[in-house]
C-alpha atoms as a PDB file:
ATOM      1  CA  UNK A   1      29.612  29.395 130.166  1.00  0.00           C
ATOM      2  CA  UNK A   2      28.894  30.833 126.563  1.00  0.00           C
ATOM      3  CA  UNK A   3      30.660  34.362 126.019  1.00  0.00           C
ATOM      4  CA  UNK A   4      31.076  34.705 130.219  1.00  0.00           C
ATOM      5  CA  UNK A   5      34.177  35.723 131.388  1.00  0.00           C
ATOM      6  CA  UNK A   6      35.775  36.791 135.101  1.00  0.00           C
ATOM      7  CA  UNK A   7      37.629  39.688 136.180  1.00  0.00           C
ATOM      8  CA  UNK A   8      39.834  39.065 138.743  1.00  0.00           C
ATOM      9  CA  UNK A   9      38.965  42.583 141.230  1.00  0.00           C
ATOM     10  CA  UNK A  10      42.251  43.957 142.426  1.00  0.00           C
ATOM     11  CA  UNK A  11      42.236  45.443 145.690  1.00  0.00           C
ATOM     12  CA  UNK A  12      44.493  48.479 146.461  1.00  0.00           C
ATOM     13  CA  UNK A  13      44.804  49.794 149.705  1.00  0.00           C
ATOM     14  CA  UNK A  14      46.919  52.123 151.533  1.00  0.00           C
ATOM     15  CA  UNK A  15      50.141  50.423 152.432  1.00  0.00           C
ATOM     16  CA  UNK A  16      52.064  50.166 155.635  1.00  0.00           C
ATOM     17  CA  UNK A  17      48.509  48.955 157.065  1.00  0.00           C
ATOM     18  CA  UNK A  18      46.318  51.768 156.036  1.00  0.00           C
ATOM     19  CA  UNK A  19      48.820  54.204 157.294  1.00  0.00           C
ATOM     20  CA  UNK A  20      50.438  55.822 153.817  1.00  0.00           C
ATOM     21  CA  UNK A  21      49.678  59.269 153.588  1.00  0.00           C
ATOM     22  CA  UNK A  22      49.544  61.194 150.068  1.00  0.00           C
ATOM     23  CA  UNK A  23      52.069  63.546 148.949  1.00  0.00           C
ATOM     24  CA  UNK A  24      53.279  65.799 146.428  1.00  0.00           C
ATOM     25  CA  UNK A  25      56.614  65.577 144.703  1.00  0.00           C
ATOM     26  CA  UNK A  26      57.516  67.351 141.440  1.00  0.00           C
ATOM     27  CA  UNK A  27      54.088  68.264 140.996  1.00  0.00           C
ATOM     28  CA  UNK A  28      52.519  65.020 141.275  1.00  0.00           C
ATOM     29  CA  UNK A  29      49.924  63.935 144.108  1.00  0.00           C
ATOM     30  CA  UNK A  30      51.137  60.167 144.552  1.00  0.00           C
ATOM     31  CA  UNK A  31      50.191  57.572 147.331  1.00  0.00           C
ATOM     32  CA  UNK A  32      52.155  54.303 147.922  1.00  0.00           C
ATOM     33  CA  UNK A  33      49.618  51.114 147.481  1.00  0.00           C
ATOM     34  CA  UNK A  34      49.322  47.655 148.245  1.00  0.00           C
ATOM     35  CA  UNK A  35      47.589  45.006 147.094  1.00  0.00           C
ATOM     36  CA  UNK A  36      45.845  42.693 149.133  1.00  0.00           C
ATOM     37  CA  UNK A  37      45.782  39.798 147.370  1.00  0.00           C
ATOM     38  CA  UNK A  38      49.112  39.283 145.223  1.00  0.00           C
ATOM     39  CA  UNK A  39      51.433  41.304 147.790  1.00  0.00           C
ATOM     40  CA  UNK A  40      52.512  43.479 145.287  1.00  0.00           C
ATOM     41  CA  UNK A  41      52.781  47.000 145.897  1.00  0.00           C
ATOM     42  CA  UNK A  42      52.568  50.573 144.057  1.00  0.00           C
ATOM     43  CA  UNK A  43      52.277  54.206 143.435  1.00  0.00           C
ATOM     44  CA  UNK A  44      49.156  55.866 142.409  1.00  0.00           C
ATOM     45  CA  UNK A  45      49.155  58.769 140.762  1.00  0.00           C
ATOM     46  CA  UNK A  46      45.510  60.534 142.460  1.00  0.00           C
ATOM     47  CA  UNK A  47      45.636  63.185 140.007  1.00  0.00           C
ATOM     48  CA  UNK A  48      44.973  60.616 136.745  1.00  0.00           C
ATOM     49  CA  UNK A  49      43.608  57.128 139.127  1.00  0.00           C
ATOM     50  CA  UNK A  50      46.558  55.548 137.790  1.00  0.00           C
ATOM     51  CA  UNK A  51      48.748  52.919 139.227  1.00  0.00           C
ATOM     52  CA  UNK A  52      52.339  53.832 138.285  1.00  0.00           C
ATOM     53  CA  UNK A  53      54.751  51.318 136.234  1.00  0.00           C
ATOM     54  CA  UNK A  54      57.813  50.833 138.240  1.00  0.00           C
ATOM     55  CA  UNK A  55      59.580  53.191 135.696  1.00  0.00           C
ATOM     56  CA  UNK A  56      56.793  55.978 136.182  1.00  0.00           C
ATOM     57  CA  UNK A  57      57.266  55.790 139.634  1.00  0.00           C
ATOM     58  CA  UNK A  58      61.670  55.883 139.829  1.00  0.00           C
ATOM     59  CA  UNK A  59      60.834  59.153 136.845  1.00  0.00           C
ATOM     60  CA  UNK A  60      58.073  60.862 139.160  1.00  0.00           C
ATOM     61  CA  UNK A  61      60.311  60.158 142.714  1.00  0.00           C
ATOM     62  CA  UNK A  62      63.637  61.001 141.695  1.00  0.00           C
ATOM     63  CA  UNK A  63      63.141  63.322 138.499  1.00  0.00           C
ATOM     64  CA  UNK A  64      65.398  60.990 136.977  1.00  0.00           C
ATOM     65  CA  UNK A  65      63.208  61.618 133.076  1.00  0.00           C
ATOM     66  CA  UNK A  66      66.508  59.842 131.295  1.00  0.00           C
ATOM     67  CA  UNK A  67      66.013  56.931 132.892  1.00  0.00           C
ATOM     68  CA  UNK A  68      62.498  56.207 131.513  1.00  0.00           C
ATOM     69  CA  UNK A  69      61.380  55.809 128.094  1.00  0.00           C
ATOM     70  CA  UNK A  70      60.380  58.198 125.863  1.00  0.00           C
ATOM     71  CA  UNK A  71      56.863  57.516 125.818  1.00  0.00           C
ATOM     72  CA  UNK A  72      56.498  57.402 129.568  1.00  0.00           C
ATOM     73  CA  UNK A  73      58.864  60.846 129.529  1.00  0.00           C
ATOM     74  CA  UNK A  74      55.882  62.560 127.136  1.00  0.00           C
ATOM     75  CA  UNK A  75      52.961  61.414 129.492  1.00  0.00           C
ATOM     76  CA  UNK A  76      54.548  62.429 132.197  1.00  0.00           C
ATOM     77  CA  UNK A  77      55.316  65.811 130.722  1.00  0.00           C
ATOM     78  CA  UNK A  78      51.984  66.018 129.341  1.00  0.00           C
ATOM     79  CA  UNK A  79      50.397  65.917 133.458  1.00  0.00           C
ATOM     80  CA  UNK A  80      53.075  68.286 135.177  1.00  0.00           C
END
């Protein structure tokens, strides 16, 4: 297989089976994920199609900016 390589294809999906809803908070429009084939779960933020570190996520939820770097703090800032 010269030059080929594989993706492995995540799979998000609504968590909770299918049942997560999504909301605002602090001027965000999140969703809470999961991930069909590792487990893992996450929040999306709609407004950017981006999943959200577990840092971005605790700053965006709680409005807790200190407790997240300063380079998440400016992106964040730069969407509200």
């Amino acid at each position: 297989m010269s030059g080929a390589t594989t993706t492995k294809r995540e799979n998000w999906v609504p968590a909770n089976g299918g049942t997560e809803e999504p909301f605002a908070v602090r001027g965000f429009r999140i969703q809470y994920l999961w991930e069909t084939r590792s487990g893992r779960h996450a929040y999306i933020d709609l407004s950017r199609d981006v999943i959200l570190s577990d840092e971005e996520a605790l700053g965006v939820l709680t409005g807790s900016w200190e407790s997240t770097n300063f380079a998440v703090q400016q992106e964040l800032a730069a969407v509200r």
